[in-house]
Protein backbone atom coordinates (compact mmCIF):
# COMPACT_ATOMS: atom_id res chain seq x y z
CA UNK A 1 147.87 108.71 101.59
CA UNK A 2 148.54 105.57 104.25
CA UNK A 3 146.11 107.25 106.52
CA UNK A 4 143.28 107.13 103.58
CA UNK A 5 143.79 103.60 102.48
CA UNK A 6 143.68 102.39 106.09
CA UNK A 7 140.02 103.91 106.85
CA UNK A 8 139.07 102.55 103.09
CA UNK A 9 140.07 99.21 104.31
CA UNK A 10 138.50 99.71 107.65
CA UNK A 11 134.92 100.77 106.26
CA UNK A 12 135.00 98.11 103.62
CA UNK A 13 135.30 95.40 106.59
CA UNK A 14 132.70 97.40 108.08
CA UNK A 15 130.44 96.94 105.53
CA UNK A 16 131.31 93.46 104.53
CA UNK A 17 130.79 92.37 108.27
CA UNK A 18 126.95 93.24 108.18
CA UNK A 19 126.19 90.75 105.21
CA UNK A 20 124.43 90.91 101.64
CA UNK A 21 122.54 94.35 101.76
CA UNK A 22 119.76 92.51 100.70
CA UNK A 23 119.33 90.24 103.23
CA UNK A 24 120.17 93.02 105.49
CA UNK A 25 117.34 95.57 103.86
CA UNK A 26 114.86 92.80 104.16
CA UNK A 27 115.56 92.22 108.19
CA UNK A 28 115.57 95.44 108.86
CA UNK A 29 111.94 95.96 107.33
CA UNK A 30 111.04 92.59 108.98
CA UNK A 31 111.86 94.67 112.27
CA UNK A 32 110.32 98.28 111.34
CA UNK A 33 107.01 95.80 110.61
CA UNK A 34 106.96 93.83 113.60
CA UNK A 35 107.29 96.85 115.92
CA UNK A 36 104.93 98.70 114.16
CA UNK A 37 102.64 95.56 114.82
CA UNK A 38 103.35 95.61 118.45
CA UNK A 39 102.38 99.28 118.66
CA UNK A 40 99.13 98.67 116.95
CA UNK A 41 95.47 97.38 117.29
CA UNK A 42 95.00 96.97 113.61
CA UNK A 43 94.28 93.99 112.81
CA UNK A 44 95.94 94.33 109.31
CA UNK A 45 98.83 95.79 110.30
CA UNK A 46 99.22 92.87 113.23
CA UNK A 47 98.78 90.13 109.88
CA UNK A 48 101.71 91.68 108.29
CA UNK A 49 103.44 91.91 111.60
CA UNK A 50 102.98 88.05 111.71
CA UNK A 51 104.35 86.95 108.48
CA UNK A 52 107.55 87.87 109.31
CA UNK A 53 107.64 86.24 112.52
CA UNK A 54 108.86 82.60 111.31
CA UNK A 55 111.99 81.40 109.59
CA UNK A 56 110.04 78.94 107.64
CA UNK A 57 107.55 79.39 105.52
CA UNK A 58 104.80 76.62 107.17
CA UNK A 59 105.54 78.83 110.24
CA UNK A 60 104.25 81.86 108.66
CA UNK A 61 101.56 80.24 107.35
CA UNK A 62 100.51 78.67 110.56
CA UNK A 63 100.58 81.47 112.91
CA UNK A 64 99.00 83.59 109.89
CA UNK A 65 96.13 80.69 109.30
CA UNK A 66 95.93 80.87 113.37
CA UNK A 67 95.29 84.74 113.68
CA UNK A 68 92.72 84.83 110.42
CA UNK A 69 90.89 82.05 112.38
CA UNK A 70 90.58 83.33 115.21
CA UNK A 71 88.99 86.86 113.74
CA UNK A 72 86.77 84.97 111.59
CA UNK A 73 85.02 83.45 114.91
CA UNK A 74 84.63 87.06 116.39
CA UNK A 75 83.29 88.04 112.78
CA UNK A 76 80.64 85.17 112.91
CA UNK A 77 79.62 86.50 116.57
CA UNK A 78 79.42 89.63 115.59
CA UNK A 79 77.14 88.85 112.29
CA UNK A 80 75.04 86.56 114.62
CA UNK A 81 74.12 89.27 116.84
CA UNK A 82 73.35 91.46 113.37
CA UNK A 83 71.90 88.82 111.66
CA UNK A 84 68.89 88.55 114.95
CA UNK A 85 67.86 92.04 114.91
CA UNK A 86 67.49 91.60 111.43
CA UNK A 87 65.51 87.78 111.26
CA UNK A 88 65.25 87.30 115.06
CA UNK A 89 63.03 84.01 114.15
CA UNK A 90 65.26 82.66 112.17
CA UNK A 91 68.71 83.36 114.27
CA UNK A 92 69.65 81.86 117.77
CA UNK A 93 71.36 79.29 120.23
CA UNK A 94 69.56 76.48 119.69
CA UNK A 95 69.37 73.31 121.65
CA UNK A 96 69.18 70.11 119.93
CA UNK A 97 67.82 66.56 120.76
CA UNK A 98 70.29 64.60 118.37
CA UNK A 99 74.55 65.15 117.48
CA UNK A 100 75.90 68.19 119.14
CA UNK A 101 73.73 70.07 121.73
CA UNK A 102 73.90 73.45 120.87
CA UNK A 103 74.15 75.09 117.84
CA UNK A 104 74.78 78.60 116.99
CA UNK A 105 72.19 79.02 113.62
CA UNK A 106 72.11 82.21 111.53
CA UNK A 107 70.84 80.87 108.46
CA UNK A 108 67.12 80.03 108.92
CA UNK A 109 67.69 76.20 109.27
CA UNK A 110 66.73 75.76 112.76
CA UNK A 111 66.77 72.22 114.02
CA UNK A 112 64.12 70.10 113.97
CA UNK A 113 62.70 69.22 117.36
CA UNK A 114 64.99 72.12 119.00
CA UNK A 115 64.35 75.32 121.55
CA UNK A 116 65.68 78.56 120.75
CA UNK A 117 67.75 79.30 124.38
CA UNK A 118 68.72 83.23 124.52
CA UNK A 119 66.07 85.07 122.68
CA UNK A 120 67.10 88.41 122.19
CA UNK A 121 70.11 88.01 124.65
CA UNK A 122 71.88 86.82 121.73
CA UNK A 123 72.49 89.98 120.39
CA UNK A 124 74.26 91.42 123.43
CA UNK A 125 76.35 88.08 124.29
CA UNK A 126 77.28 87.78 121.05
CA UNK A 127 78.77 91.20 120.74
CA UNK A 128 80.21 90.79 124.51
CA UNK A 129 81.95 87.24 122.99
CA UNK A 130 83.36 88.92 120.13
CA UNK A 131 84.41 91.90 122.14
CA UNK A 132 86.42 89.37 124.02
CA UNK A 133 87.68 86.70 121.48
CA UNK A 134 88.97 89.81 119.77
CA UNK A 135 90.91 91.21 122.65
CA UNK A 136 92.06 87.33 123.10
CA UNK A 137 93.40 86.98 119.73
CA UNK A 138 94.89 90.34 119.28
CA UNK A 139 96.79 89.87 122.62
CA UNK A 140 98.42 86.44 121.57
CA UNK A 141 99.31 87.81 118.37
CA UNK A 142 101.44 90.49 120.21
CA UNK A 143 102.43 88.42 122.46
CA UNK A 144 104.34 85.56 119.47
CA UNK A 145 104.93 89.11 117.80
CA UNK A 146 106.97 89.89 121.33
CA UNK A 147 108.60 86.98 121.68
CA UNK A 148 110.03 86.51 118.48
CA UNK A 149 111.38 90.20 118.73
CA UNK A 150 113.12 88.48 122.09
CA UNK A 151 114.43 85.52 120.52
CA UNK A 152 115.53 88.08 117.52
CA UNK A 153 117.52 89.89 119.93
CA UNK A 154 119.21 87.02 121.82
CA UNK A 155 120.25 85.48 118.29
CA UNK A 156 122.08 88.82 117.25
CA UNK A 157 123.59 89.24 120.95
């Protein structure tokens, strides 16, 4: 009977030692998410990799806001390059006389007084740029997603 109460004791501690299960449930999702991110290229399952990555919630929302940024740039390349084999006259890298001195237009309202610059080139380059951006953006995000696993680790240790 001693014997019995002294591992019921012993387990209880046990349990009480690793915190509310809540708290613990939600960490340990946290973790199955992140490492799923870090084995990933989705770009989905990298965004919900990232909102866990912050103790704060501006943090989350600032390396979230970061990431969705970043792919809506290699979306715009991308739809640039579609968008000229579509309405090649009316898409392009334009240069400008006045204010900035390029400017990437997709929407038919070339600049007055301007010079298309690439011609069809854009279509390659664009996809090229987006190829690349994406690759850039993806790798960052793996990278925070890496280091906050570190700093995870160090904490608990």
């Amino acid at each position: 009977m001693g014997l019995e109460l002294a591992e019921t004791s012993g387990v209880e501690e046990a349990l009480s030692s690793l915190g509310d299960p809540a708290d613990l449930a939600r960490k340990y999702r946290a973790e199955g998410q992140i490492a799923r991110a870090e084995c990933s290229s989705s770009p989905l399952v990298i965004l919900q990799g990232l909102r866990h990555t912050s103790h704060s919630w501006s943090g989350r929302v600032a390396i979230t806001a970061l990431y969705i940024f970043g792919w809506a740039v290699v979306v715009t390349l991308w739809r640039a390059a579609l968008d000229k084999l579509f309405t090649p006259s009316q898409v392009g890298l334009w240069s400008k006389p006045e204010g900035w001195p390029l400017a990437l237009v997709s929407d038919g309202r070339a600049p007055a007084g301007g010079h298309e610059l690439l011609g069809w080139w854009l279509v390659p380059l664009m996809i090229v740029a987006g190829f690349i951006l994406r690759y850039l953006v993806d790798r960052a995000a793996l990278r925070w997603l890496r280091r906050y696993r570190e700093s995870q680790a160090h904490q608990t240790a």
